[in-house]
N, C-alpha and C. Protein backbone atom coordinates (compact mmCIF):
# COMPACT_ATOMS: atom_id res chain seq x y z
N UNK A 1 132.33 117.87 80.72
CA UNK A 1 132.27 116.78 81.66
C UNK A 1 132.54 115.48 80.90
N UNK A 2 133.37 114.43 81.21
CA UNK A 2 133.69 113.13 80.53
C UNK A 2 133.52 112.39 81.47
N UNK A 3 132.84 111.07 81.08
CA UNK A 3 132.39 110.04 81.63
C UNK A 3 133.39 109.32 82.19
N UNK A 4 133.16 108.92 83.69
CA UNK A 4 133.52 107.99 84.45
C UNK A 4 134.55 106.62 83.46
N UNK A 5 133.87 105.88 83.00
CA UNK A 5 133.71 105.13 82.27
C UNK A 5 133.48 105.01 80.89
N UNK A 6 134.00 104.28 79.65
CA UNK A 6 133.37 104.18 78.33
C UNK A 6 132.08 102.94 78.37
N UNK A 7 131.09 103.14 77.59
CA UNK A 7 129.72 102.24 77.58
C UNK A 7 130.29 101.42 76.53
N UNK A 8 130.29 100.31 76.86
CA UNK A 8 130.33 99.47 75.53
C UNK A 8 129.39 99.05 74.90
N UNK A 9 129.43 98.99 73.43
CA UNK A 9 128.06 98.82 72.72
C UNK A 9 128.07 97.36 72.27
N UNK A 10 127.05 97.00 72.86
CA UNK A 10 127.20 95.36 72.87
C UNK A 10 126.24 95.00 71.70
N UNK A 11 125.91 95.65 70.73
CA UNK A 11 125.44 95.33 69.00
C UNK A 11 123.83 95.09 69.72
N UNK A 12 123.08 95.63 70.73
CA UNK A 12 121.99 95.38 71.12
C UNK A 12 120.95 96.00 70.36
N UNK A 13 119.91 95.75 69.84
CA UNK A 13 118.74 97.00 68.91
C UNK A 13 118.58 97.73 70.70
N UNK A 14 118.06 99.05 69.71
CA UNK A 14 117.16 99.87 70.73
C UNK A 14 115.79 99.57 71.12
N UNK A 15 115.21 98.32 70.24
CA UNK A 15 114.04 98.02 70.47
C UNK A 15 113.53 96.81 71.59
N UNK A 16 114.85 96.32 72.49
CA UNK A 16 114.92 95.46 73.45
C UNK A 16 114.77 96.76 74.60
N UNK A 17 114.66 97.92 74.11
CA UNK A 17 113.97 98.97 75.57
C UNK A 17 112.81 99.28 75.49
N UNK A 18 111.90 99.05 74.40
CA UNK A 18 110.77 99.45 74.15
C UNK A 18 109.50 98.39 74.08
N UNK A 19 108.41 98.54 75.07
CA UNK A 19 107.96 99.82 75.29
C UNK A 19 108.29 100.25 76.74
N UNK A 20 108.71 99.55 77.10
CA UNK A 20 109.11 99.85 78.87
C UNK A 20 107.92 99.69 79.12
N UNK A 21 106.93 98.98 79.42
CA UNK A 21 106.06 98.98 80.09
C UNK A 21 106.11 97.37 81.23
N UNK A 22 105.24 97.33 82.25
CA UNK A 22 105.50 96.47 83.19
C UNK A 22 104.08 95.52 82.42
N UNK A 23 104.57 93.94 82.34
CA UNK A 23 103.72 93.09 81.64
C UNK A 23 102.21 93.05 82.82
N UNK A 24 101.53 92.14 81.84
CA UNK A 24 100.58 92.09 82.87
C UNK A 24 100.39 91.18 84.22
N UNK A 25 101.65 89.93 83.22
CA UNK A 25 101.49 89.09 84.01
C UNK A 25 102.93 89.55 85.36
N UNK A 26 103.04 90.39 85.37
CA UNK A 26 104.44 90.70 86.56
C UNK A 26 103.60 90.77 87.77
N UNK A 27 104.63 90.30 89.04
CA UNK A 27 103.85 90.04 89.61
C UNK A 27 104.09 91.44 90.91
N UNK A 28 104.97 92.76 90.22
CA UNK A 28 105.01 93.46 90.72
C UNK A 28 104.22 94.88 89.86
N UNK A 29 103.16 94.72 89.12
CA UNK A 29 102.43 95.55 88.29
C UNK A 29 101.35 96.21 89.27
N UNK A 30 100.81 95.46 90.23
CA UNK A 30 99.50 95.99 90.99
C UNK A 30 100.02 97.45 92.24
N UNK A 31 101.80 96.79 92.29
CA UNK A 31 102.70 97.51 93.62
C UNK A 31 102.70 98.95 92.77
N UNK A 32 103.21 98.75 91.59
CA UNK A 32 103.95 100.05 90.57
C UNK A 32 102.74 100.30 90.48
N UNK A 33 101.34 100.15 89.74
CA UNK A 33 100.48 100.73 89.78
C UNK A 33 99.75 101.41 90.66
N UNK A 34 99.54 100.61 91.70
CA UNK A 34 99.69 101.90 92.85
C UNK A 34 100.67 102.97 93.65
N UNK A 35 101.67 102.68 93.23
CA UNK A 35 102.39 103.77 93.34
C UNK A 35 102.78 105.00 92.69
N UNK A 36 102.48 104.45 91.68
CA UNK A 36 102.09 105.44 90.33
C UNK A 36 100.77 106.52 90.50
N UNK A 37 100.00 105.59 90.93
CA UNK A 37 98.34 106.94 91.22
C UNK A 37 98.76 107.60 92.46
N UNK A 38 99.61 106.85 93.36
CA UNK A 38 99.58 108.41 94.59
C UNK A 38 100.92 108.77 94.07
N UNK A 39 101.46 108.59 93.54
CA UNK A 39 102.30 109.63 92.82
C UNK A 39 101.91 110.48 92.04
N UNK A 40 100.70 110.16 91.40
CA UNK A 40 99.85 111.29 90.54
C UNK A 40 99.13 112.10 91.48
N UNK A 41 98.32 111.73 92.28
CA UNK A 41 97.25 112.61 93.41
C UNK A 41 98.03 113.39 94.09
N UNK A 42 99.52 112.72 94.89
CA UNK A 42 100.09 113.96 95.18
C UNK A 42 100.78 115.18 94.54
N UNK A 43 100.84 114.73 92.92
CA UNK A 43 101.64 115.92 92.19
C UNK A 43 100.42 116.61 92.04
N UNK A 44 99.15 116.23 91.56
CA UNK A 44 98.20 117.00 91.44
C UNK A 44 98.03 117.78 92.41
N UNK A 45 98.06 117.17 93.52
CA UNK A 45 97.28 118.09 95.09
C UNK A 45 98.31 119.38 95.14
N UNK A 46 99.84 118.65 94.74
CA UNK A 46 100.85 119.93 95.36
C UNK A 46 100.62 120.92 94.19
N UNK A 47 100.66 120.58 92.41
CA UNK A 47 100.13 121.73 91.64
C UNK A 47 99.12 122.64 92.15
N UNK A 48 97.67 121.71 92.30
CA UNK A 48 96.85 122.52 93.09
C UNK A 48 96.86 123.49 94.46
N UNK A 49 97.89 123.21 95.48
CA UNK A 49 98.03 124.55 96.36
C UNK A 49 99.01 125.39 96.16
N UNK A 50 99.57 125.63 94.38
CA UNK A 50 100.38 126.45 94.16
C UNK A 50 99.46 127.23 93.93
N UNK A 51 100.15 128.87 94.16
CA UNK A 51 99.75 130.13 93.49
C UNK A 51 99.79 129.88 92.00
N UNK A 52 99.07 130.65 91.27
CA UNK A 52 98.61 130.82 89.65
C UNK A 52 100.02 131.17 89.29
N UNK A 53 100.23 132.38 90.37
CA UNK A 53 100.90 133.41 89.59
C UNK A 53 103.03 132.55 89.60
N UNK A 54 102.53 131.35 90.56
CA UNK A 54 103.98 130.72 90.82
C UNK A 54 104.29 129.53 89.53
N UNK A 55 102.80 129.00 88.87
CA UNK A 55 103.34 128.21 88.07
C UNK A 55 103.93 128.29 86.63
N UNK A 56 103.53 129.32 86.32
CA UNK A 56 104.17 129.58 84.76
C UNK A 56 105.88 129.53 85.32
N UNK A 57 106.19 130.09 86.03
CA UNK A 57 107.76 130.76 85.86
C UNK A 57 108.57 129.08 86.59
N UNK A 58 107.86 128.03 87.45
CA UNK A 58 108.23 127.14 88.06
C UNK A 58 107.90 126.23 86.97
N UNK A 59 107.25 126.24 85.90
CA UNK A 59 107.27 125.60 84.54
C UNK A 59 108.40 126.20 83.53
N UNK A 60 108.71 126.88 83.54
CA UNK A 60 109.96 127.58 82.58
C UNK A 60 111.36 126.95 83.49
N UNK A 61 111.28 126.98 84.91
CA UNK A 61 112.21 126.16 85.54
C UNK A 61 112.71 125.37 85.13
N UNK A 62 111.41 124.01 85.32
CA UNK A 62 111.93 122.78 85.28
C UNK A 62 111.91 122.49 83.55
N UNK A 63 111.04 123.40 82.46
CA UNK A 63 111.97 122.87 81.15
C UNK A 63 113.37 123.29 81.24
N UNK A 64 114.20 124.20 81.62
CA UNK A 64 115.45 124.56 81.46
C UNK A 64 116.67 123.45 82.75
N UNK A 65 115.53 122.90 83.48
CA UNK A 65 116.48 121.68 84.22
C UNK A 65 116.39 120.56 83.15
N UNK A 66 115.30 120.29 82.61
CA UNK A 66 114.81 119.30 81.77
C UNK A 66 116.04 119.04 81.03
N UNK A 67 115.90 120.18 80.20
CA UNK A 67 116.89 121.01 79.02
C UNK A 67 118.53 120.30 79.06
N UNK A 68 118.50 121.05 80.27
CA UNK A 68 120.18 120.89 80.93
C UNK A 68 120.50 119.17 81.12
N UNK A 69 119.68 118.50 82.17
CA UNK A 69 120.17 117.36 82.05
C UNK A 69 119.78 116.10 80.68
N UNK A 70 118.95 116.66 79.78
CA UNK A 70 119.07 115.83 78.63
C UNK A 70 120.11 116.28 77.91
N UNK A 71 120.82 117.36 77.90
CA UNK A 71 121.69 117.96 77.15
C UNK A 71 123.32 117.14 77.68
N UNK A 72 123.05 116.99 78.63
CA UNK A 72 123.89 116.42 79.68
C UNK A 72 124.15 115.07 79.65
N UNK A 73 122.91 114.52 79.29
CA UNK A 73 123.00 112.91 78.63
C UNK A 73 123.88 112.59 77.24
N UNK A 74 123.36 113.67 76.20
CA UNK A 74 123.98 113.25 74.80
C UNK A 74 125.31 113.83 75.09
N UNK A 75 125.85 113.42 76.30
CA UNK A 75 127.23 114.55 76.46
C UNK A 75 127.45 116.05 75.78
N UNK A 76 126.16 116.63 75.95
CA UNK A 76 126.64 118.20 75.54
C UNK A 76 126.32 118.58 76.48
N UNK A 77 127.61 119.29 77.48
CA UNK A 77 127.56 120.25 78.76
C UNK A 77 127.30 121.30 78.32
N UNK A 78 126.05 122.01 78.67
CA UNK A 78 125.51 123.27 78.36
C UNK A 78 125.04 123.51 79.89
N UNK A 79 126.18 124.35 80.26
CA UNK A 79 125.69 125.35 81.75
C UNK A 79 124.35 125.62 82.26
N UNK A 80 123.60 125.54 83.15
CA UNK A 80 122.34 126.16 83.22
C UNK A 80 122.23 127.92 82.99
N UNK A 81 123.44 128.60 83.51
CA UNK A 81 123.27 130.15 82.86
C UNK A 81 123.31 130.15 81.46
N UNK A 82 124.28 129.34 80.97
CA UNK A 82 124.20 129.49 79.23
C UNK A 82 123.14 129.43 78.63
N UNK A 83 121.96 128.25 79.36
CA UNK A 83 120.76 128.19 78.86
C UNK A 83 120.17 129.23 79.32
N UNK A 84 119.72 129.67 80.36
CA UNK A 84 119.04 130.93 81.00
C UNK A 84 119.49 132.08 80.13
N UNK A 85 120.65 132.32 79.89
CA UNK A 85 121.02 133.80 78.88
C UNK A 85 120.16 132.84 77.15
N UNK A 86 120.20 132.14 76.85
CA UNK A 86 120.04 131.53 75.53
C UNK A 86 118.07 132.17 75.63
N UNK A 87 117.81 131.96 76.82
CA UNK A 87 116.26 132.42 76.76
C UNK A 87 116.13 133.48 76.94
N UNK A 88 116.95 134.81 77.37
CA UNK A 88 117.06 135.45 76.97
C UNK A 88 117.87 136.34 75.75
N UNK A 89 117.96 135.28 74.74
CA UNK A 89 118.73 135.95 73.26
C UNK A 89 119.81 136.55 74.03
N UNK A 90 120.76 136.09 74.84
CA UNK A 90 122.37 136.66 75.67
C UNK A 90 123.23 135.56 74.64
N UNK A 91 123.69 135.71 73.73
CA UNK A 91 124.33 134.27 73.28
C UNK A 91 126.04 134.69 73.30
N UNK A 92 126.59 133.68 73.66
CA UNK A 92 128.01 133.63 74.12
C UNK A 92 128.88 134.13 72.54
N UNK A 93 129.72 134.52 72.70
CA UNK A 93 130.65 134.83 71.80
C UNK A 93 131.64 133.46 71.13
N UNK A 94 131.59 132.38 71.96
CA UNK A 94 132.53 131.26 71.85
C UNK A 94 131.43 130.53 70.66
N UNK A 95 132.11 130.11 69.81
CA UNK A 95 131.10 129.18 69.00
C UNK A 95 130.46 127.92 69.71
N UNK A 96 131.32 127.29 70.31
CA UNK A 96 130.71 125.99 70.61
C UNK A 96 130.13 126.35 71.93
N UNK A 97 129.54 127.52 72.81
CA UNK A 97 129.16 127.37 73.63
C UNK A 97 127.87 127.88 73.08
N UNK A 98 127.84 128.92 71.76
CA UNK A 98 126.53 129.66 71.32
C UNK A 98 126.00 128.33 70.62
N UNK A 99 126.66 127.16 70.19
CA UNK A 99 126.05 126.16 69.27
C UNK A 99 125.15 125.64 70.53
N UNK A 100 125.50 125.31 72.07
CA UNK A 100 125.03 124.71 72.72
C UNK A 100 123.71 125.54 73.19
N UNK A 101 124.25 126.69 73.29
CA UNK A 101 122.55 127.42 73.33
C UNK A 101 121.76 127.22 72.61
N UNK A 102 121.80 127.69 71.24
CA UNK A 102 120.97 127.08 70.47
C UNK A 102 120.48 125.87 70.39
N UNK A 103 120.88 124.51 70.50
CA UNK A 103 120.31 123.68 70.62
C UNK A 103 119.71 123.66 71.83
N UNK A 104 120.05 124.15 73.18
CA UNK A 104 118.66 124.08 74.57
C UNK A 104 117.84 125.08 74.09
N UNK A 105 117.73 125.96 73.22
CA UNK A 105 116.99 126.84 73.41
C UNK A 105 116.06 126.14 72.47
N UNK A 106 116.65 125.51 70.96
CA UNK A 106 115.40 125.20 70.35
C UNK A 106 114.64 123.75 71.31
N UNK A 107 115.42 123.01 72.22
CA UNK A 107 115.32 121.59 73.08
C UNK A 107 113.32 122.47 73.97
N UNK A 108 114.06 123.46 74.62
CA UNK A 108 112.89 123.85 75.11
C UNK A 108 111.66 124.44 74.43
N UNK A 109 111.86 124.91 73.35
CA UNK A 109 110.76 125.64 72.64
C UNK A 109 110.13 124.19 72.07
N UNK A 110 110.56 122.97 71.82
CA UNK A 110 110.21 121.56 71.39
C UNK A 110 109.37 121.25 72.68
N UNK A 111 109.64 121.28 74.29
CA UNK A 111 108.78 121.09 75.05
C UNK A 111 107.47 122.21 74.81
N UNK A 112 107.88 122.94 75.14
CA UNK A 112 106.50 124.00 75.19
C UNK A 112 105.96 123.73 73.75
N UNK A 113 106.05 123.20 72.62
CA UNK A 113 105.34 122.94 71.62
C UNK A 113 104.33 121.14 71.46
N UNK A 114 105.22 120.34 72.22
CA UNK A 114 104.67 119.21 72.54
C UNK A 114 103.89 118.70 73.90
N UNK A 115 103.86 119.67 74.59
CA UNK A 115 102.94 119.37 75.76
C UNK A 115 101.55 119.30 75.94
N UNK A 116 100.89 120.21 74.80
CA UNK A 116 99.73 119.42 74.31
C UNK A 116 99.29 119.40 73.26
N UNK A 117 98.79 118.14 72.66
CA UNK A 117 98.13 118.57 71.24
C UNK A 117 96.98 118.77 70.88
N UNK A 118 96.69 119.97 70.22
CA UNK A 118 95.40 120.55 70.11
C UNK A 118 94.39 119.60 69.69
N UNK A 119 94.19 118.94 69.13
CA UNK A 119 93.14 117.51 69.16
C UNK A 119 92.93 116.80 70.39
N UNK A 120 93.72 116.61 71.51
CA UNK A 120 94.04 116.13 72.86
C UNK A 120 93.63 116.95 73.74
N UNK A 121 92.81 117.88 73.16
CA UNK A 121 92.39 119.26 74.38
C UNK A 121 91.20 119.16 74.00
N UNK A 122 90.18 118.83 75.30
CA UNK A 122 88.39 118.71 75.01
C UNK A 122 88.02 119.57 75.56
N UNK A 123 86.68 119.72 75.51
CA UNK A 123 85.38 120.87 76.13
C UNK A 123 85.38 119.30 76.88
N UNK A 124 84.34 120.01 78.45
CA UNK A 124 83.48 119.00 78.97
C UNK A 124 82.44 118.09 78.10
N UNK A 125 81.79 118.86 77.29
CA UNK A 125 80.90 118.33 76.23
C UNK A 125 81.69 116.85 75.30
N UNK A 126 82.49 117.58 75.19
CA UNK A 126 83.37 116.25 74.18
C UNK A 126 83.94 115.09 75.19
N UNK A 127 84.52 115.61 76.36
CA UNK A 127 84.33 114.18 77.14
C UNK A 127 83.50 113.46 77.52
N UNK A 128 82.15 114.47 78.15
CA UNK A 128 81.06 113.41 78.46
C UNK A 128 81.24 113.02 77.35
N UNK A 129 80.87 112.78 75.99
CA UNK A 129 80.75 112.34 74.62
C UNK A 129 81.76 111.32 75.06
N UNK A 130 82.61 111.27 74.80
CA UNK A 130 83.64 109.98 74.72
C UNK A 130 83.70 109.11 76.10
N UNK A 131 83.55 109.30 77.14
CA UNK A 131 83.18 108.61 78.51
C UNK A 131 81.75 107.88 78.34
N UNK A 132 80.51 108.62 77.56
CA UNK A 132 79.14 108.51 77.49
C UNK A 132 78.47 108.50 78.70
N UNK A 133 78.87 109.83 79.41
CA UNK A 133 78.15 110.04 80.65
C UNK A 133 77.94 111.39 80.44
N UNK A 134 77.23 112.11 81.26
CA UNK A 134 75.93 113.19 81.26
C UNK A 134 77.14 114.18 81.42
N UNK A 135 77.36 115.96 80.75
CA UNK A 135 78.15 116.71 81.07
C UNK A 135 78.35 116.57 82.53
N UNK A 136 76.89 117.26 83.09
CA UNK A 136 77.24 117.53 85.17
C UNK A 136 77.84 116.35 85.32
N UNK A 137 78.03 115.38 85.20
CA UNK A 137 78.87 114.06 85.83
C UNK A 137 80.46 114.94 85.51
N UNK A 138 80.54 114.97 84.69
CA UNK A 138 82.27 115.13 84.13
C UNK A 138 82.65 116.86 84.65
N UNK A 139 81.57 117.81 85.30
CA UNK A 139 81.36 119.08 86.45
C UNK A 139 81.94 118.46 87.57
N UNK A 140 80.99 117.93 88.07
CA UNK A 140 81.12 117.38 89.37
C UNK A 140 82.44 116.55 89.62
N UNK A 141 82.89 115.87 88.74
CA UNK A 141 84.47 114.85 88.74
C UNK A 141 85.34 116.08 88.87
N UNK A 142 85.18 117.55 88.71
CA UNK A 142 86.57 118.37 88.26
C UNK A 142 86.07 119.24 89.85
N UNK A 143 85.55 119.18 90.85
CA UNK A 143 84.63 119.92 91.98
C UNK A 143 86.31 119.64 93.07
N UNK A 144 86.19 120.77 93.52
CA UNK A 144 88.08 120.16 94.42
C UNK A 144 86.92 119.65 95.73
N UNK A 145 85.83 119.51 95.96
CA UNK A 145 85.18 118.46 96.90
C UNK A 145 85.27 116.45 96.70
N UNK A 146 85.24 116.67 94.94
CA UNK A 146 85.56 115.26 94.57
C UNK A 146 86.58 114.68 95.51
N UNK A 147 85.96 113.12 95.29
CA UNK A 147 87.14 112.18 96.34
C UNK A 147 88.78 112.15 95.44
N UNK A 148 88.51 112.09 94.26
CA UNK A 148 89.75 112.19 93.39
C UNK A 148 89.50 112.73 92.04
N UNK A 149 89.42 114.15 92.11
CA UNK A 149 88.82 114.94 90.67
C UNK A 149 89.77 114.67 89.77
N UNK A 150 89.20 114.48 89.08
CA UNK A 150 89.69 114.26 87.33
C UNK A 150 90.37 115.60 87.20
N UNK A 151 91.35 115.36 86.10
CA UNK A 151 92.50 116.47 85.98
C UNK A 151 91.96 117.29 84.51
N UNK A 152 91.98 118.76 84.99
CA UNK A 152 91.60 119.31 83.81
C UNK A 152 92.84 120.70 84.22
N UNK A 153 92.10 121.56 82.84
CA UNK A 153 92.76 122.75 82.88
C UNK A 153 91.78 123.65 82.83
N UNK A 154 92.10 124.64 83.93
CA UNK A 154 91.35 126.01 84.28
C UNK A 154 91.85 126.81 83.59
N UNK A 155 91.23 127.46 82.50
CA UNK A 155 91.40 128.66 81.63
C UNK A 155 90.12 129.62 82.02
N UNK A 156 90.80 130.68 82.90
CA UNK A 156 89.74 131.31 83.19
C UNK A 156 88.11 130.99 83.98
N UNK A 157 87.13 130.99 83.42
CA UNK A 157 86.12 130.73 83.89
C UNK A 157 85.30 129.35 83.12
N UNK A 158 86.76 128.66 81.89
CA UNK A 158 86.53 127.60 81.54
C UNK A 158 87.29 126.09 81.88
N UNK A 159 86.87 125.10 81.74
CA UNK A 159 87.70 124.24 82.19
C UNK A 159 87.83 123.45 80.56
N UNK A 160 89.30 122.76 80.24
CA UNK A 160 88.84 122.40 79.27
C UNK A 160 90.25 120.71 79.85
N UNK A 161 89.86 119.47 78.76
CA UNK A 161 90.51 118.43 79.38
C UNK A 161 91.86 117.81 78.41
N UNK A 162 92.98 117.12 79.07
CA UNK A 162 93.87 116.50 78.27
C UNK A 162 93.29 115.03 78.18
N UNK A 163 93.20 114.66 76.93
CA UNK A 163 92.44 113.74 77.07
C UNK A 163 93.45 112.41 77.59
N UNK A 164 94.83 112.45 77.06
CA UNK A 164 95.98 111.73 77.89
C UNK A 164 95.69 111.51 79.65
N UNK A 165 95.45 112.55 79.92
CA UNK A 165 95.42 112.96 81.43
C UNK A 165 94.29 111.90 81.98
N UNK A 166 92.74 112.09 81.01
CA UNK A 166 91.84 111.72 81.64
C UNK A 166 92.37 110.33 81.29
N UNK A 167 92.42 109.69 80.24
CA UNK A 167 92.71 107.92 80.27
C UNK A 167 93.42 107.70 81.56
N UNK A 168 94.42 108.29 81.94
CA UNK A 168 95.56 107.59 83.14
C UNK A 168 94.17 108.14 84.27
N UNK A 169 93.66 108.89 84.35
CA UNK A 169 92.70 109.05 85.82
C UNK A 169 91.84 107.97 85.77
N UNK A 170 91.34 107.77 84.50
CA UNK A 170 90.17 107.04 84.41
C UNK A 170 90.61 105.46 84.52
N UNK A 171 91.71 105.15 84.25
CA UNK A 171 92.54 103.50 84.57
C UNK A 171 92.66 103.59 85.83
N UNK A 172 93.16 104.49 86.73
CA UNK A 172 93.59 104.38 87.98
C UNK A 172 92.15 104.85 88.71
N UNK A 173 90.94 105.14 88.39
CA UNK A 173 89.62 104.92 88.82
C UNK A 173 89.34 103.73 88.58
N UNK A 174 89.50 102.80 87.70
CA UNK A 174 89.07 101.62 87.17
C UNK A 174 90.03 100.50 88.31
N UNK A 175 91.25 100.88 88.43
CA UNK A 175 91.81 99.85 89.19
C UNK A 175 91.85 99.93 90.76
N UNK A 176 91.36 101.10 91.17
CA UNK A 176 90.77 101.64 92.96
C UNK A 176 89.46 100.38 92.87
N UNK A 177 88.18 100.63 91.78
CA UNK A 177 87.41 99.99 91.90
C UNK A 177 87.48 98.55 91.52
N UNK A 178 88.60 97.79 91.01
CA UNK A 178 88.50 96.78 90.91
C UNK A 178 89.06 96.14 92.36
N UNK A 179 90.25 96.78 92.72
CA UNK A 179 90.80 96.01 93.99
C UNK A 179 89.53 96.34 95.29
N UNK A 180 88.54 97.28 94.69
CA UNK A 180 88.15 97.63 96.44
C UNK A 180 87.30 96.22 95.91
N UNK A 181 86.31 95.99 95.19
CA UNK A 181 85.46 94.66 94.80
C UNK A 181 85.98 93.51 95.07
N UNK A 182 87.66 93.43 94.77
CA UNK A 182 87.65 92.06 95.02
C UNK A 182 87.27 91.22 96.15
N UNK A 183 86.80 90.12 96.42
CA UNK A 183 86.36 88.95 97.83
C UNK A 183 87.57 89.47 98.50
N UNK A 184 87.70 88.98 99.91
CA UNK A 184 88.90 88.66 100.66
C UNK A 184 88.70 87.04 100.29
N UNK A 185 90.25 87.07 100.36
CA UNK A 185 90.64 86.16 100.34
C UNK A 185 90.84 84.72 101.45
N UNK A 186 90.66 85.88 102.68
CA UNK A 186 90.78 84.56 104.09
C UNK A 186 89.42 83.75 104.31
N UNK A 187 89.97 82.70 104.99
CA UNK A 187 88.83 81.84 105.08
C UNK A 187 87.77 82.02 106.02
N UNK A 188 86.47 81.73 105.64
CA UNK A 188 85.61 82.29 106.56
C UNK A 188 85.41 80.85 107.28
N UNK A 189 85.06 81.07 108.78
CA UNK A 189 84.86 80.23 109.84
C UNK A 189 83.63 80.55 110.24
């Protein structure tokens, strides 16, 4: 596939993209921030009424879409079957199409190795600890009765937490309760 167009490189650093984050003082940060948490509650809710047995293989999915369209960015067209045979060790006979497997294949084994890091994975015990609230508090936050349960992972008959996960729940708990506190603003008569 060849681009539409050539990009011209206008001698810019890469560091005029970083960190991408929205300042504080923008005055569209409160809009994105809430759009951001029900964008989280609903990915959570829809994970949560998947079958068990549907998410492993709908996670192997979307790394191999992942795969494909980052592969697709650095201009290396790598087919989605090429990748699909590459996960299954099917590797093409053409060199430059087996070079492209190999690189999605090691692209994805890099996701499934960075998605969490074992220091970033708590017991309940270790969060209450770092929150400094009572275990049953940090029970009861993971209860699918909660108004907005905190995101963990069910292993079996254990639950254990990303601690990434909980900061973004626990900011977007922090900023529900700051906007519900604030005064109104209209004038009272």
């Amino acid at each position: 596939m060849k681009p539409d167009t050539k990009a011209e490189d206008r001698g810019e650093p890469i560091s005029l993209m970083e960190p991408l984050l929205i300042g504080d003082g923008s005055r569209r940060r409160a809009a994105l921030t809430d759009l951001a948490l029900e964008l989280t509650q609903k990915s959570a809710g829809f994970r949560r009424s998947l079958p068990a047995s549907l998410l492993a293989s709908l996670a192997d999915f979307v790394r191999a879409m992942n795969c494909y369209y980052s592969n697709l960015i650095e201009g290396h067209d790598t087919h989605p079957v090429d990748i699909e045979r590459a996960l299954k060790n099917d590797y093409s006979k053409d060199a430059r199409t087996r070079d492209l497997q190999f690189e999605a294949k090691a692209h994805i084994a890099v996701q499934e190795c960075v998605r969490f890091k074992p220091e970033d994975i708590l017991t309940p015990e270790e969060v209450a600890a770092r929150l400094k609230v009572p275990e049953s508090w940090v029970y009861e936050k993971t209860r699918a009765r909660c108004r907005n349960p905190m995101p963990c992972l069910r292993l079996g008959r254990y639950i254990r937490f990303d601690w990434n996960a909980v900061i973004i729940w626990l900011s977007a708990e922090a900023d529900q309760q700051e906007g519900a506190a604030r005064p109104s603003l209209q004038k009272k008569r």
